[in-house]
Protein backbone atom coordinates (compact mmCIF):
# COMPACT_ATOMS: atom_id res chain seq x y z
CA UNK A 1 0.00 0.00 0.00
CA UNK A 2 0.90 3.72 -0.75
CA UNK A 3 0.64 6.14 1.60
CA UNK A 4 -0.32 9.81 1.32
CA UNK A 5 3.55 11.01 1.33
CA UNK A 6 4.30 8.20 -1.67
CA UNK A 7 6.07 5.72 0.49
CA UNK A 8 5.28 1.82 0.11
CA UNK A 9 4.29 0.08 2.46
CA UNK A 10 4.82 -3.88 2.53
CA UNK A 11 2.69 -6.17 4.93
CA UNK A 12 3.09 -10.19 4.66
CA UNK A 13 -0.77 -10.00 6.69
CA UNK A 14 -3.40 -8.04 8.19
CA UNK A 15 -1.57 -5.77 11.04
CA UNK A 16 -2.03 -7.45 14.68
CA UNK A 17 -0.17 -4.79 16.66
CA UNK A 18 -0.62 -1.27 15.59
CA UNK A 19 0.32 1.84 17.43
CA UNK A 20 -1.19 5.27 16.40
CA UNK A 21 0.63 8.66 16.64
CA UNK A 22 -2.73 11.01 15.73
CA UNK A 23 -5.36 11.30 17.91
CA UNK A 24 -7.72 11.86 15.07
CA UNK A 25 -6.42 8.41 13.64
CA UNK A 26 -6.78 6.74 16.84
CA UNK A 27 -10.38 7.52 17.15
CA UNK A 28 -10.88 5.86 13.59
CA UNK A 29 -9.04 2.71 13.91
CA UNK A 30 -11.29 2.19 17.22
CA UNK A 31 -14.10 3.09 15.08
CA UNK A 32 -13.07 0.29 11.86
CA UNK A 33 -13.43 -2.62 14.91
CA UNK A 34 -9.82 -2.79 15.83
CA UNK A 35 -9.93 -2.44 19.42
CA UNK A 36 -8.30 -5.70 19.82
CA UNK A 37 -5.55 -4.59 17.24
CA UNK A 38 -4.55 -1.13 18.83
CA UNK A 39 -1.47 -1.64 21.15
CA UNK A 40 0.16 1.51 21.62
CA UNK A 41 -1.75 5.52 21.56
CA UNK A 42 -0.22 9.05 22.30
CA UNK A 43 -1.40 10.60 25.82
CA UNK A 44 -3.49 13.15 23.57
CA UNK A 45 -5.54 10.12 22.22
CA UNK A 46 -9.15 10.73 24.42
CA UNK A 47 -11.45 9.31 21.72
CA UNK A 48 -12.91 7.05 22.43
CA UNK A 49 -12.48 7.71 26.24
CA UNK A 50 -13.80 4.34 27.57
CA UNK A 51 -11.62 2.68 25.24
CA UNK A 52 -8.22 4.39 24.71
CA UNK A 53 -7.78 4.31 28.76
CA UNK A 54 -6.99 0.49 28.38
CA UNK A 55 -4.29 1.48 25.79
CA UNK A 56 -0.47 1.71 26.62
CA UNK A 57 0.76 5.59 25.94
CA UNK A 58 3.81 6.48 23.63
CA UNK A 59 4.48 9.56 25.02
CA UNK A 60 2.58 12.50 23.16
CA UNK A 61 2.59 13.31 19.13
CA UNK A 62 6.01 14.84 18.64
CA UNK A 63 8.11 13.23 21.72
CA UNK A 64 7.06 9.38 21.34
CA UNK A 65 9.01 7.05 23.88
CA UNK A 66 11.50 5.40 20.74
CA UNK A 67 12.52 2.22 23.14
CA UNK A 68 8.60 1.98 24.63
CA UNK A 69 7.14 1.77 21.07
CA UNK A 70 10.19 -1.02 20.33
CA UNK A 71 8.96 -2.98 23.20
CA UNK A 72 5.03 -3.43 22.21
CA UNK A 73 6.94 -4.88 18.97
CA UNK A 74 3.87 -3.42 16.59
CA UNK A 75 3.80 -4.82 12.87
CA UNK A 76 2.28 -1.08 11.92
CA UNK A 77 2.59 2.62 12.95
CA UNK A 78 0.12 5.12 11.67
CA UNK A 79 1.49 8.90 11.71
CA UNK A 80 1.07 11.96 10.27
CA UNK A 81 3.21 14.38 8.44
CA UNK A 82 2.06 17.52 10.53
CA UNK A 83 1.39 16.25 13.85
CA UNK A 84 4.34 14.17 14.10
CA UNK A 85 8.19 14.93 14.18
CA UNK A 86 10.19 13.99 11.15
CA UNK A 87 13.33 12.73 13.11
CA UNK A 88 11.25 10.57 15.48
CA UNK A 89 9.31 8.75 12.37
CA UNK A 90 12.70 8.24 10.02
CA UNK A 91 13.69 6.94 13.49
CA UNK A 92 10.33 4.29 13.64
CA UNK A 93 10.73 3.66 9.94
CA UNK A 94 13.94 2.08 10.06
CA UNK A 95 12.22 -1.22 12.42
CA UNK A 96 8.68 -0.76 11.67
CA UNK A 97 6.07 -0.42 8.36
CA UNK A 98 4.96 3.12 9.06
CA UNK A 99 1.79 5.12 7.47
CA UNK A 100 1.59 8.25 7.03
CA UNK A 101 -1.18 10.13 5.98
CA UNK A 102 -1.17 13.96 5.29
CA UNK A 103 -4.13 16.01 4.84
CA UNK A 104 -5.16 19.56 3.82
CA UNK A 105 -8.74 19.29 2.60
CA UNK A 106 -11.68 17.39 3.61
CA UNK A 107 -11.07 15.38 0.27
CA UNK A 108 -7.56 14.47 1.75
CA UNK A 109 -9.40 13.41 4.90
CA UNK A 110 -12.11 11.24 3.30
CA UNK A 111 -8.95 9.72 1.14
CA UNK A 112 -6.85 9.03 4.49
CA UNK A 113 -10.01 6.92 5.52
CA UNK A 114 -10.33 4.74 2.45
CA UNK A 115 -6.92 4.03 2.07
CA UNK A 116 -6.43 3.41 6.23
CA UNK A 117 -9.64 1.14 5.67
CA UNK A 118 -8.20 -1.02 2.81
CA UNK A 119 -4.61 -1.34 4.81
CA UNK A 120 -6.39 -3.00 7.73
CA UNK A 121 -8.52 -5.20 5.71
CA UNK A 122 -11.57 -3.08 7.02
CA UNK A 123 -12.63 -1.35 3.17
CA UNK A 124 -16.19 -1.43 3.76
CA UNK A 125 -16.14 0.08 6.61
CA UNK A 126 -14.33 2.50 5.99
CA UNK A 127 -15.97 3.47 2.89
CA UNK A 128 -19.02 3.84 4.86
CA UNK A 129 -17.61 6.39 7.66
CA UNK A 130 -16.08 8.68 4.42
CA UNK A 131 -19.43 8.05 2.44
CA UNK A 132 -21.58 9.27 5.43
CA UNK A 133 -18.78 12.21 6.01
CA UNK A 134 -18.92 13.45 2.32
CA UNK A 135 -23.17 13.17 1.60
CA UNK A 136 -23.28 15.31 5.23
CA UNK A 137 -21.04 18.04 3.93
CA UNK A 138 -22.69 17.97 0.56
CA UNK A 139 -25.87 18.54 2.00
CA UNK A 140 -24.92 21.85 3.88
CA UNK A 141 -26.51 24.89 2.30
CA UNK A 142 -24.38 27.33 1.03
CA UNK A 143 -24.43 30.83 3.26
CA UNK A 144 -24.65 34.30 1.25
CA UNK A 145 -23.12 35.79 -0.97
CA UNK A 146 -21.23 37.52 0.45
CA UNK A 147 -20.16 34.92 3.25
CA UNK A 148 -19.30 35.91 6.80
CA UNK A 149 -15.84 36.22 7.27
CA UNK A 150 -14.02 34.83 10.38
CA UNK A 151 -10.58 34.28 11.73
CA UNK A 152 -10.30 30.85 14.20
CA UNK A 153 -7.48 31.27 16.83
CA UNK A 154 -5.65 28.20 18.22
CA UNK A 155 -3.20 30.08 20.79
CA UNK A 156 -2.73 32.48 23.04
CA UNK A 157 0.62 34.08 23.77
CA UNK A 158 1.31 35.15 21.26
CA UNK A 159 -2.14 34.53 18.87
CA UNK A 160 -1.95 32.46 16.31
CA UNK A 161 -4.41 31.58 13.68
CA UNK A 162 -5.29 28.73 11.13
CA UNK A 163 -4.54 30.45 8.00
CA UNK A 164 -4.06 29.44 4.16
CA UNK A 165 -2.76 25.16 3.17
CA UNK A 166 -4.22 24.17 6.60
CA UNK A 167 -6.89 21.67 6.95
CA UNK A 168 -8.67 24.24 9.23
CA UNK A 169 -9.02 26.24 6.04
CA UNK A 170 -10.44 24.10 4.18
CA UNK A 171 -12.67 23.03 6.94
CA UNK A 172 -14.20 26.95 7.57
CA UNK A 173 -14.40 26.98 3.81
CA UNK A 174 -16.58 23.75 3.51
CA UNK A 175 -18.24 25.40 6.77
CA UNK A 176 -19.72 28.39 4.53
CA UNK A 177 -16.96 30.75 5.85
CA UNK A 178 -14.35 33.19 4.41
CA UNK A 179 -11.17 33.01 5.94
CA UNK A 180 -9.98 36.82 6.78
CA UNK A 181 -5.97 35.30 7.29
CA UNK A 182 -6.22 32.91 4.02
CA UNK A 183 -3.57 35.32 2.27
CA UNK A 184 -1.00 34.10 5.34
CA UNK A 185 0.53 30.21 5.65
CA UNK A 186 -0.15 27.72 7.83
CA UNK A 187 -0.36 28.92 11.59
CA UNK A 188 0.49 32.57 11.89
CA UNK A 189 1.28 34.69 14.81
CA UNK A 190 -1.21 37.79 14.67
CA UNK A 191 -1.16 40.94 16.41
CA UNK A 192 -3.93 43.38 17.76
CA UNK A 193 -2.92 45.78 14.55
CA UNK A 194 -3.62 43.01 12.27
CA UNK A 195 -6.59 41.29 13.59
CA UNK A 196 -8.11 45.27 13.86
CA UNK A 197 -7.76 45.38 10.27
CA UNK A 198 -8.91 42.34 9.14
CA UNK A 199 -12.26 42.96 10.71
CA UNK A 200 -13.62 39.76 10.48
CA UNK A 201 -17.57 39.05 11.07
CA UNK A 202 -16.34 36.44 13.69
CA UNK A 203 -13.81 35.26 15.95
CA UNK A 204 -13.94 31.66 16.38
CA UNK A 205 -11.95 30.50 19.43
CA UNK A 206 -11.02 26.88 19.41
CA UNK A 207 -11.53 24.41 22.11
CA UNK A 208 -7.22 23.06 21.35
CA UNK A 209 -4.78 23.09 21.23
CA UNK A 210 -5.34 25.89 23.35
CA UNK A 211 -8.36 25.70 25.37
CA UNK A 212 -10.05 29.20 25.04
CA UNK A 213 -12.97 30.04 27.33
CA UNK A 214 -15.02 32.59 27.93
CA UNK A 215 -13.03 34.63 29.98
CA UNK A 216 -10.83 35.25 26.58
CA UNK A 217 -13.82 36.92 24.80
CA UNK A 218 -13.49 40.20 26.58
CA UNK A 219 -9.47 40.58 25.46
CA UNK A 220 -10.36 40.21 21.47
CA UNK A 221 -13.70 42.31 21.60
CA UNK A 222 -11.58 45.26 22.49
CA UNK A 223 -9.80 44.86 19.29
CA UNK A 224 -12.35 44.19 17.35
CA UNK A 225 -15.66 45.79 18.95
CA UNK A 226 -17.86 44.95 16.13
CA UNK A 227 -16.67 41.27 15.65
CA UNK A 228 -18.52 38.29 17.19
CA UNK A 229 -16.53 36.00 19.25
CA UNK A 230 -17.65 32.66 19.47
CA UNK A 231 -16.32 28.87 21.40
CA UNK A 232 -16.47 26.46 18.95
CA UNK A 233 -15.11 22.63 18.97
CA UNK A 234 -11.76 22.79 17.64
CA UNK A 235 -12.14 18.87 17.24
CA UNK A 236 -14.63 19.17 14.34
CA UNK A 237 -12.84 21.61 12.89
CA UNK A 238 -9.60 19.82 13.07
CA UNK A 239 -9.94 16.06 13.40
CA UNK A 240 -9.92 14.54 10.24
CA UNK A 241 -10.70 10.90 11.05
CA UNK A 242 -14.54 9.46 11.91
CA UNK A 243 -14.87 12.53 14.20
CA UNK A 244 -16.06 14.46 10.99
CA UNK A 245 -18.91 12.22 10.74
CA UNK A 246 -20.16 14.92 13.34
CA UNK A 247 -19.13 18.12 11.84
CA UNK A 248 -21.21 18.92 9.01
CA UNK A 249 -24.95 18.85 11.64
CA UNK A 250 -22.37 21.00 14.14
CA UNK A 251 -21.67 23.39 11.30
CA UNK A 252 -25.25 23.77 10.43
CA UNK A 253 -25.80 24.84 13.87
CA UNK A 254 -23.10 27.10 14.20
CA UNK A 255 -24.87 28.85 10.95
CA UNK A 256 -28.09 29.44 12.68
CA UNK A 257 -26.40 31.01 15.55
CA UNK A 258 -24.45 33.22 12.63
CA UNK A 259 -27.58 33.67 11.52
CA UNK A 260 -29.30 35.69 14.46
CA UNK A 261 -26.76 37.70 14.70
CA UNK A 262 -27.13 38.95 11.09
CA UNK A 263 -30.83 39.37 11.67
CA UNK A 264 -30.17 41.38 15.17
């Protein structure tokens, strides 16, 4: 099998022992029947939570334990180009088949699921989680024109935002939403100045990596008074395994809510 970086990936059978290094990924490999199968998670692996607490921990997505992961001797190791370290998976590659998967769009996502579902000898279902993922997203109605615009912060100290060749993106795109910092890359740090200017219709505060609460609302709406500053669940925005099953009826919510305020 091919993985989403281009590397091969030989297995004489079905994978017995398989550790996951994504959170997202985890979730999905419990969710394709392979409870038995899952050996080895990352401490930031809480779906599902009555499940992934019987599960021996790594370590976390970018410091794995090298010599713990050699010890539950797995036959597969499924990783991720962004959430994962590169020196820690060339490490892992040279004594174990490793997968990596490495996603931008919701297309990339729905991809990742298929091609994790044919590895494990689990195809059908997995072509039924990305199935029911892609039908819910193509039956959310699109939103103006114009659309709202929003920014969607991920830290504090200094801000940063999801900006352009993020899955995040892609996601608030998909969402009905125009991204105010999709001229920027990736994760950008953003000042007061900027995020004045950009004036976006909403600021969406994400539930991780950093965990924003409502106290945090009163700091931004001085910057931007006329914004609306929102919590939303940074996991449907930015897990792209079976948790997305649940995104597109979240999203429609979140649009009503948009929606009063445009009436008001």
């Amino acid at each position: 099998m091919e993985d989403q970086l281009g590397n091969i990936i030989t297995l004489a059978q079905p994978p017995r022992r398989i550790i996951s290094l994504v959170p997202s990924q985890t979730e999905l490999l419990f969710d394709l029947g392979l409870q038995r199968e899952i050996v080895g998670i990352t401490k930031f692996c809480i779906h599902p939570a009555d499940k992934v607490k019987l599960v021996t921990q790594i370590g976390g997505t970018k410091n794995f334990d090298l010599n713990l992961i050699k010890s539950l001797k797995p036959d597969l190791i499924i990783g991720n180009k962004e959430e994962n370290y590169e020196q820690g998976i060339k490490a892992l590659q040279n004594d174990f088949p490793v997968w990596m998967s490495d996603i931008f769009t919701l297309e990339d996502a729905l991809d990742m699921i298929r091609k994790v579902g044919q590895l494990l000898n689990r195809a059908p279902e997995a072509d039924t989680i990305a199935t029911n993922i892609s039908n819910s997203f193509s039956q959310l109605p699109t939103l103006g024109p114009p659309q709202p615009t929003a920014a969607y912060f991920i830290w504090r100290k200094p801000f940063m935002a999801a900006a352009k060749d993020t899955f995040i993106d892609n996601i608030l795109q998909k969402a009905g939403f125009t991204n105010v910092f999709n001229h920027l890359s990736r994760y950008p740090e953003i000042n007061p100045t900027q995020l004045h200017s950009a004036n976006p219709d909403f600021i969406f505060l994400s539930s991780e990596p950093y965990p924003f609460t409502q106290k945090h609302i009163a700091e931004l709406q001085e910057i931007c008074p006329f914004s609306k500053i929102l919590l939303v669940d940074g996991e449907l925005f930015s897990w792209y395994g079976s948790r997305l099953v649940k995104s597109a009826a979240y999203f429609l919510e979140l649009r009503q809510r948009v929606s009063k305020f445009f009436i008001s």
